[in-house]
N, C-alpha and C. Protein backbone atom coordinates (compact mmCIF):
# COMPACT_ATOMS: atom_id res chain seq x y z
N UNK A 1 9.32 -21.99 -32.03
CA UNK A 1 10.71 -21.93 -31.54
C UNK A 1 10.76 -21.87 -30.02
N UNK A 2 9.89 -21.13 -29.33
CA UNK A 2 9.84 -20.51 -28.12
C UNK A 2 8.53 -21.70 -27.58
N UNK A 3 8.43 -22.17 -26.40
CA UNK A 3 7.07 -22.26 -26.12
C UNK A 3 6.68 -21.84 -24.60
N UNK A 4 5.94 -21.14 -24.23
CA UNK A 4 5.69 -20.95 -22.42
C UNK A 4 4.50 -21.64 -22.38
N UNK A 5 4.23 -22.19 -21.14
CA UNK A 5 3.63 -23.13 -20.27
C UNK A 5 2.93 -22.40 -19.24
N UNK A 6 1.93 -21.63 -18.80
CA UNK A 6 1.23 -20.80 -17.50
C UNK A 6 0.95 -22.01 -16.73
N UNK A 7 1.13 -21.39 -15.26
CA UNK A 7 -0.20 -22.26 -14.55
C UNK A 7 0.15 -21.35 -13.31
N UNK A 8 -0.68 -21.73 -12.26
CA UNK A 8 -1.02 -20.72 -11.28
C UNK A 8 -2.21 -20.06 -11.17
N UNK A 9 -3.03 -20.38 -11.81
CA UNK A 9 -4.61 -19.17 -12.21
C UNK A 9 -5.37 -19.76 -11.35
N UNK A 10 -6.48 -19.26 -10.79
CA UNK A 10 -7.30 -19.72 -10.27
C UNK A 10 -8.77 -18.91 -9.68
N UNK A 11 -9.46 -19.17 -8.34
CA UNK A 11 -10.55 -18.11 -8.31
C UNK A 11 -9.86 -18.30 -6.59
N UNK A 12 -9.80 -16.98 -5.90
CA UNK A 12 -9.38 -16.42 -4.68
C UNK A 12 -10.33 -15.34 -4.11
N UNK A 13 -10.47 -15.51 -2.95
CA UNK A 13 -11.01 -14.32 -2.53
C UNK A 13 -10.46 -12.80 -2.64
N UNK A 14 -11.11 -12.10 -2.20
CA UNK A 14 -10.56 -10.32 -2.74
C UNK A 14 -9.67 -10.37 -1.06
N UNK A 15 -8.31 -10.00 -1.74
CA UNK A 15 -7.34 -9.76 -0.69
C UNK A 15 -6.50 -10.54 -0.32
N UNK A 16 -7.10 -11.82 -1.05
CA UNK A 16 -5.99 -13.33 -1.37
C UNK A 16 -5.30 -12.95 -1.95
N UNK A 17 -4.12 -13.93 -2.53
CA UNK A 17 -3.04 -14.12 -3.37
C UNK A 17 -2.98 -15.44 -4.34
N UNK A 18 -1.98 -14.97 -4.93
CA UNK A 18 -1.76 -16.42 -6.44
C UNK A 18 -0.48 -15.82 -6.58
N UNK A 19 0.37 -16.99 -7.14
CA UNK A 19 1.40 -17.15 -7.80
C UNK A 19 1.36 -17.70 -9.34
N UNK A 20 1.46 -16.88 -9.96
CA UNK A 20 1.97 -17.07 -11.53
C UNK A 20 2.86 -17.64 -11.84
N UNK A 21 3.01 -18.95 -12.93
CA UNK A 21 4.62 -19.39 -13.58
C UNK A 21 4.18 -19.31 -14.49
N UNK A 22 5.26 -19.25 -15.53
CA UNK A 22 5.41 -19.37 -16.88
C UNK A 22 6.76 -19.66 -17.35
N UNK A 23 6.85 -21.41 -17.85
CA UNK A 23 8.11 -22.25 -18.17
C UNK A 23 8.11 -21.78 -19.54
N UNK A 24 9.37 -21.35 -19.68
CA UNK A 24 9.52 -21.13 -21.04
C UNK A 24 10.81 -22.30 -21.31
N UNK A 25 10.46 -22.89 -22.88
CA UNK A 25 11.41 -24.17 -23.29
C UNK A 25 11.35 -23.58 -24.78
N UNK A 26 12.52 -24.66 -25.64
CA UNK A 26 12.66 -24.08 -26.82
C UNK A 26 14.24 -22.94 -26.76
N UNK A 27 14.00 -22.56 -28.21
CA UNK A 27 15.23 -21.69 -28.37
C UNK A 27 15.33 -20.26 -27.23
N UNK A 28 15.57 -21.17 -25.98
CA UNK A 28 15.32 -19.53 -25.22
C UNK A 28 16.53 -18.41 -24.80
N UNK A 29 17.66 -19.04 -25.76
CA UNK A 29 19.12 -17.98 -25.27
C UNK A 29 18.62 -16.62 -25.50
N UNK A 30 17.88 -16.38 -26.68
CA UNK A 30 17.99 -15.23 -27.37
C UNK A 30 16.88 -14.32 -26.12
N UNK A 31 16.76 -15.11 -25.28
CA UNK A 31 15.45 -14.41 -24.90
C UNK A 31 15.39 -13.01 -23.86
N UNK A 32 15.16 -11.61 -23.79
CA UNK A 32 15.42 -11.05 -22.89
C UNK A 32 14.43 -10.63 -21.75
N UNK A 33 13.43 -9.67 -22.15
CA UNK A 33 12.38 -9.41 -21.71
C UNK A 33 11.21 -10.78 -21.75
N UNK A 34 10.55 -10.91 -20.22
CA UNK A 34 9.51 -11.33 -19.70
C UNK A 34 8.66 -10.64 -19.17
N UNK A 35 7.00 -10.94 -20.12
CA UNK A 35 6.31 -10.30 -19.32
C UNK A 35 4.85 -10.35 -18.95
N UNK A 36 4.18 -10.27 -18.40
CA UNK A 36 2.85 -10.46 -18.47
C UNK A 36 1.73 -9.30 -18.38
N UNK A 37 0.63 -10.08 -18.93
CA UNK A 37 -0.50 -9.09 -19.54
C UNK A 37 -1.45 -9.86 -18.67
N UNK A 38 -2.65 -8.65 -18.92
CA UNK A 38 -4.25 -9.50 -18.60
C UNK A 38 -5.18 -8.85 -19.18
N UNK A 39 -6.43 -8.85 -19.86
CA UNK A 39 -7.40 -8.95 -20.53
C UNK A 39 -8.73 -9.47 -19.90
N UNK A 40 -9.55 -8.01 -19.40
CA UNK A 40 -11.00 -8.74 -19.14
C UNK A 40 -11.97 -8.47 -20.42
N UNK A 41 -12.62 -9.04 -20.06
CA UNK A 41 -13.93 -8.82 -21.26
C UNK A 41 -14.36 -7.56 -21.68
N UNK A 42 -13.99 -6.82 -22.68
CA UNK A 42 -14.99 -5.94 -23.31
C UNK A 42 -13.68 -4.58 -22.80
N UNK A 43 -12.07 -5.07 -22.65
CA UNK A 43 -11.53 -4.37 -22.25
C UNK A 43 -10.47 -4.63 -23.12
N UNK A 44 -9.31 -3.78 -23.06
CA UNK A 44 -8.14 -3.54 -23.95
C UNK A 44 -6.97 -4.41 -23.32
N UNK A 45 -6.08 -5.27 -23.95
CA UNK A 45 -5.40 -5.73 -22.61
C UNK A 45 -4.13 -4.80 -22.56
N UNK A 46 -3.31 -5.21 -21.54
CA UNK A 46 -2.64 -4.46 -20.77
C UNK A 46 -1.48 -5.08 -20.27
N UNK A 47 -0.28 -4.22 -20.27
CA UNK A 47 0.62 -5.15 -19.67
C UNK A 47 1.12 -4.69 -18.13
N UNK A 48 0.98 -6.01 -17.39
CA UNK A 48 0.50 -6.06 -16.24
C UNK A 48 1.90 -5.75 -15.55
N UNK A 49 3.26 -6.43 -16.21
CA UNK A 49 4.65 -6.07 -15.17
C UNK A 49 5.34 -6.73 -16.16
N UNK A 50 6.97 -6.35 -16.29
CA UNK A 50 7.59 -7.05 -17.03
C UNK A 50 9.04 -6.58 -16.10
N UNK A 51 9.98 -7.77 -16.88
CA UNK A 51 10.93 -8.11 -16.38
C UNK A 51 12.44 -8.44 -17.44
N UNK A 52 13.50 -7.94 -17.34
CA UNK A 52 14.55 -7.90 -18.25
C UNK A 52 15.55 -9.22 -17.67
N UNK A 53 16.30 -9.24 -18.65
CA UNK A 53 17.19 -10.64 -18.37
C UNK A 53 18.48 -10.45 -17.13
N UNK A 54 18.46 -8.89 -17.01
CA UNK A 54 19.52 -8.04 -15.73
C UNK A 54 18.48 -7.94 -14.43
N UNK A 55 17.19 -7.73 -14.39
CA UNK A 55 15.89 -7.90 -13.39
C UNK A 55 15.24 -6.31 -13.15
N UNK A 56 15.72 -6.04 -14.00
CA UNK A 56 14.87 -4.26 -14.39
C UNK A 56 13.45 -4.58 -14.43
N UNK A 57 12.49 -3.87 -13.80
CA UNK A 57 11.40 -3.75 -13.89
C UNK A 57 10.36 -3.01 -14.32
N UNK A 58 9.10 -3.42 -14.61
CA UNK A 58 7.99 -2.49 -14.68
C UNK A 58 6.69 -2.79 -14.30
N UNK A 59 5.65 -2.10 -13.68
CA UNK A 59 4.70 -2.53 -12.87
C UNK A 59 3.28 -1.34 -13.42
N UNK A 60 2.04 -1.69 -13.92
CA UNK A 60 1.05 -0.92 -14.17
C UNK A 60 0.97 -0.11 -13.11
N UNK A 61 0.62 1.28 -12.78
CA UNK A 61 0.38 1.92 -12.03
C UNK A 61 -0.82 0.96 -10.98
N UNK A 62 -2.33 0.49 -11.50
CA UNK A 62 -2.84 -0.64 -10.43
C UNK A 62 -2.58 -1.92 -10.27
N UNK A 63 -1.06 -2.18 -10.57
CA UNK A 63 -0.80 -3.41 -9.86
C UNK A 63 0.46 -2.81 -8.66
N UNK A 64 0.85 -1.97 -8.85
CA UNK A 64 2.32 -1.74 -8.12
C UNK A 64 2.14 -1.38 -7.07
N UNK A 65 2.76 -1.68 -6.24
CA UNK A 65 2.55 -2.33 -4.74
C UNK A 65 2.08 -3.89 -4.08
N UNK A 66 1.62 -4.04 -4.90
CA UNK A 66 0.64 -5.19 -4.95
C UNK A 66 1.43 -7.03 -5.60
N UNK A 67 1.90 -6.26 -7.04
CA UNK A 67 1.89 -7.52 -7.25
C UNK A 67 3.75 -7.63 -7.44
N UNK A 68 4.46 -8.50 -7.69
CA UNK A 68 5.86 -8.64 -8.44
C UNK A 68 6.19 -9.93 -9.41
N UNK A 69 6.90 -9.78 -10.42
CA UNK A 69 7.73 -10.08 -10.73
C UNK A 69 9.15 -10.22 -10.58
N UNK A 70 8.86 -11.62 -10.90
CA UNK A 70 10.45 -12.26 -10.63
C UNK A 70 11.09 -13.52 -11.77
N UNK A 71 12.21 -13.74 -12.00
CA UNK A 71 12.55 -14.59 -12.64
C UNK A 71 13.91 -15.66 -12.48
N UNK A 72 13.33 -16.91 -13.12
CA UNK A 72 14.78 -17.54 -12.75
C UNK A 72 15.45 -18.15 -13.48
N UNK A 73 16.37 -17.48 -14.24
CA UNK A 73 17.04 -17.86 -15.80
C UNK A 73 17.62 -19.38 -15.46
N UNK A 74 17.94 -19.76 -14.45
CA UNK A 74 18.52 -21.33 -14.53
C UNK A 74 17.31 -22.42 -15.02
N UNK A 75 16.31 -21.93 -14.66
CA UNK A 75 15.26 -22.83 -14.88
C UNK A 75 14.00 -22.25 -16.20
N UNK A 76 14.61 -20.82 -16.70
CA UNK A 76 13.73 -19.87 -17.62
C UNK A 76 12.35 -20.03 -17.33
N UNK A 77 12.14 -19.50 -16.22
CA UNK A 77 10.80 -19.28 -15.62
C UNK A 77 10.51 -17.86 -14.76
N UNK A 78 9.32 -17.52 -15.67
CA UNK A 78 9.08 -15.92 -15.01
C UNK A 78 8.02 -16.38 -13.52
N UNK A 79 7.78 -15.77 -12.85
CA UNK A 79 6.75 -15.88 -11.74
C UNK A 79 5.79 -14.37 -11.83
N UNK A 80 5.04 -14.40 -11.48
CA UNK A 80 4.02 -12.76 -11.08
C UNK A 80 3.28 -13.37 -9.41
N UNK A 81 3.67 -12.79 -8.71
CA UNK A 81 3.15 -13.05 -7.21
C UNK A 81 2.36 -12.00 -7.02
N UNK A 82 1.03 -11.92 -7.13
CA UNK A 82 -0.05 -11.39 -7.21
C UNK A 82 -0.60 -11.63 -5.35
N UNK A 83 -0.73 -9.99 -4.70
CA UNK A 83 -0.96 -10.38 -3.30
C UNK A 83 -2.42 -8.99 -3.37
N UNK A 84 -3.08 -8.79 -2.42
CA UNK A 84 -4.30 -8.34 -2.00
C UNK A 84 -4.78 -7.88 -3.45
N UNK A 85 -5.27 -9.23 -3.95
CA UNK A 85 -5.80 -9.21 -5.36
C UNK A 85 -7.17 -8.72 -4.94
N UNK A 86 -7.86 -7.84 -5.77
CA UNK A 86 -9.03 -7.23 -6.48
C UNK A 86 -9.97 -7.69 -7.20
N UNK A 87 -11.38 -7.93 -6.83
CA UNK A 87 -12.02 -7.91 -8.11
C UNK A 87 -12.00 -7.44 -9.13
N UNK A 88 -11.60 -6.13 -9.72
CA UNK A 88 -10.62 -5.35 -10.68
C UNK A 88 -9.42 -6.31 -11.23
N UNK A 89 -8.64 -7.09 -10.63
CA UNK A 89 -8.00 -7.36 -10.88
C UNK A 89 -8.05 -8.95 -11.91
N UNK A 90 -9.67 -9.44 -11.87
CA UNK A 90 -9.91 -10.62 -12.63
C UNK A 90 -10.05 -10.57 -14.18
N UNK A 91 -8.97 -11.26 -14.62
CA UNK A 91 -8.97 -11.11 -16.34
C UNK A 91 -8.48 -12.53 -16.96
N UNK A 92 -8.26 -12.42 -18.12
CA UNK A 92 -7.06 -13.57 -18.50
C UNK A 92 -5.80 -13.00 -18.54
N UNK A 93 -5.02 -13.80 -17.72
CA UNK A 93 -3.45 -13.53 -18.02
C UNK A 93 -2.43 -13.82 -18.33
N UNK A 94 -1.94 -13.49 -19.94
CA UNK A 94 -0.80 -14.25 -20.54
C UNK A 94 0.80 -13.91 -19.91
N UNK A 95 1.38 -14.70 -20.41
CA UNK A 95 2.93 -14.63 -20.07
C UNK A 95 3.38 -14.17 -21.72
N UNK A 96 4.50 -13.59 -22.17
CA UNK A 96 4.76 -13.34 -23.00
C UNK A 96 6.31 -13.20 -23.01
N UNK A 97 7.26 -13.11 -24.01
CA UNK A 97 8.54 -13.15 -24.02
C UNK A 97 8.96 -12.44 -25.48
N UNK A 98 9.91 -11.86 -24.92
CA UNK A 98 10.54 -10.48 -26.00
C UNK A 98 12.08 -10.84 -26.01
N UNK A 99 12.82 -11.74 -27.15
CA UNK A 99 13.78 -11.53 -27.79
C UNK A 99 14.65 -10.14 -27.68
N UNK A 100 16.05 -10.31 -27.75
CA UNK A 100 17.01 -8.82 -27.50
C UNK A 100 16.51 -8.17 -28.73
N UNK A 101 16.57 -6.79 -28.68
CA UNK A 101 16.70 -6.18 -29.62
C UNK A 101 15.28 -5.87 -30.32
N UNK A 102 14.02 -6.27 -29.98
CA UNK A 102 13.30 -6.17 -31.02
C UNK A 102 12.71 -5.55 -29.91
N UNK A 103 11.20 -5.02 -30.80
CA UNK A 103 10.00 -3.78 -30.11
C UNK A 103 8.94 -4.67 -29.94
N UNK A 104 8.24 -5.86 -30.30
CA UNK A 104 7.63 -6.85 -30.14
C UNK A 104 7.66 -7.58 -29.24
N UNK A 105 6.57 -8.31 -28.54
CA UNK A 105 6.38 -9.80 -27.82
C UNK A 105 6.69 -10.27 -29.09
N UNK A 106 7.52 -11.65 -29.19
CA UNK A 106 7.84 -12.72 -30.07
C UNK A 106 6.86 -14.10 -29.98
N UNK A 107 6.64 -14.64 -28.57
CA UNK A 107 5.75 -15.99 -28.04
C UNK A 107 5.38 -15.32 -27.01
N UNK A 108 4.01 -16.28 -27.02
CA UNK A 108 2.75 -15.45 -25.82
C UNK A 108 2.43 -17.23 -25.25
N UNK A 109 2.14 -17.37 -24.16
CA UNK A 109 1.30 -18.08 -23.34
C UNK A 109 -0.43 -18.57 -23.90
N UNK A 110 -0.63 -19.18 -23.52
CA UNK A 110 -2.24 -19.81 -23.84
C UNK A 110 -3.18 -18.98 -22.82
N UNK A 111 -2.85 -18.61 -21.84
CA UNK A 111 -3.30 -17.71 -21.16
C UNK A 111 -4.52 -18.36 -20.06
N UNK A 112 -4.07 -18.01 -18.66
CA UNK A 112 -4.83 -18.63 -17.69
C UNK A 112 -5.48 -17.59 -16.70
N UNK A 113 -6.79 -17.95 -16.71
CA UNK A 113 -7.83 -17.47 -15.99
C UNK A 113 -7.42 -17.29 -14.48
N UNK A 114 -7.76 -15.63 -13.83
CA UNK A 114 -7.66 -14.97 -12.69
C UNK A 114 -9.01 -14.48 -12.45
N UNK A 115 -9.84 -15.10 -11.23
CA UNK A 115 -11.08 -14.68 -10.99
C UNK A 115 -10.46 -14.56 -9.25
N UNK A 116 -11.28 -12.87 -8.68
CA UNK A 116 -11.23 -12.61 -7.96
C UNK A 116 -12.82 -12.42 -7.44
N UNK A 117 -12.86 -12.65 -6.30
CA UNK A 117 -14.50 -12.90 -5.51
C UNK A 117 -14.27 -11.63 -4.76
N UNK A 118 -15.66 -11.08 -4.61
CA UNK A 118 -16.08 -9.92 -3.68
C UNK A 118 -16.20 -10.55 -2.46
């Protein structure tokens, strides 16, 4: 019903930056919450910042300061502007989208690779 599209991933030096998108197409009226996660190896994933359809936020304690979310309902595209990125900070990172009303992610992203260099 839903489908998101990532791109933006890449490998940066430690203290660089990246910009995250994620096009979401499909039935997306219903859609409220945007948000993204990341997942390194041999780790639990995590959700990295999310974003409401009014622009309420939330930010992991080690991304905040650092990174934001933003969104732009004319075009239903979330962004994550990721700035003095971390080696810590290299994982896979999905986009995900949460329907009104429910306690669930509904559609998740294919998920694109964030490698940060020492």
């Amino acid at each position: 019903q839903v489908q998101l599209v990532e791109s933006g991933g890449g490998l940066v030096q430690a203290g660089g930056s990246l910009r995250l998108s994620c096009a979401a197409s499909g039935r997306t009226s219903d859609m409220d919450t945007m948000g993204w996660f990341r997942q390194a190896p041999g780790k639990e994933r995590d959700n990295v910042a999310r974003i409401n359809w009014v622009g309420n936020t939330y930010y992991a304690d080690s991304v905040l300061g650092r990174f934001t979310i933003s969104r732009d309902n004319a075009k239903n595209t979330v962004y994550l502007q990721m700035n003095m990125l971390k080696p810590e900070d290299t994982a896979v990172y999905y986009c995900a989208a949460r329907r009104y009303a429910r306690s669930e992610y509904d559609f998740w992203g294919q998920g694109t690779q964030v490698t940060v260099s020492s």
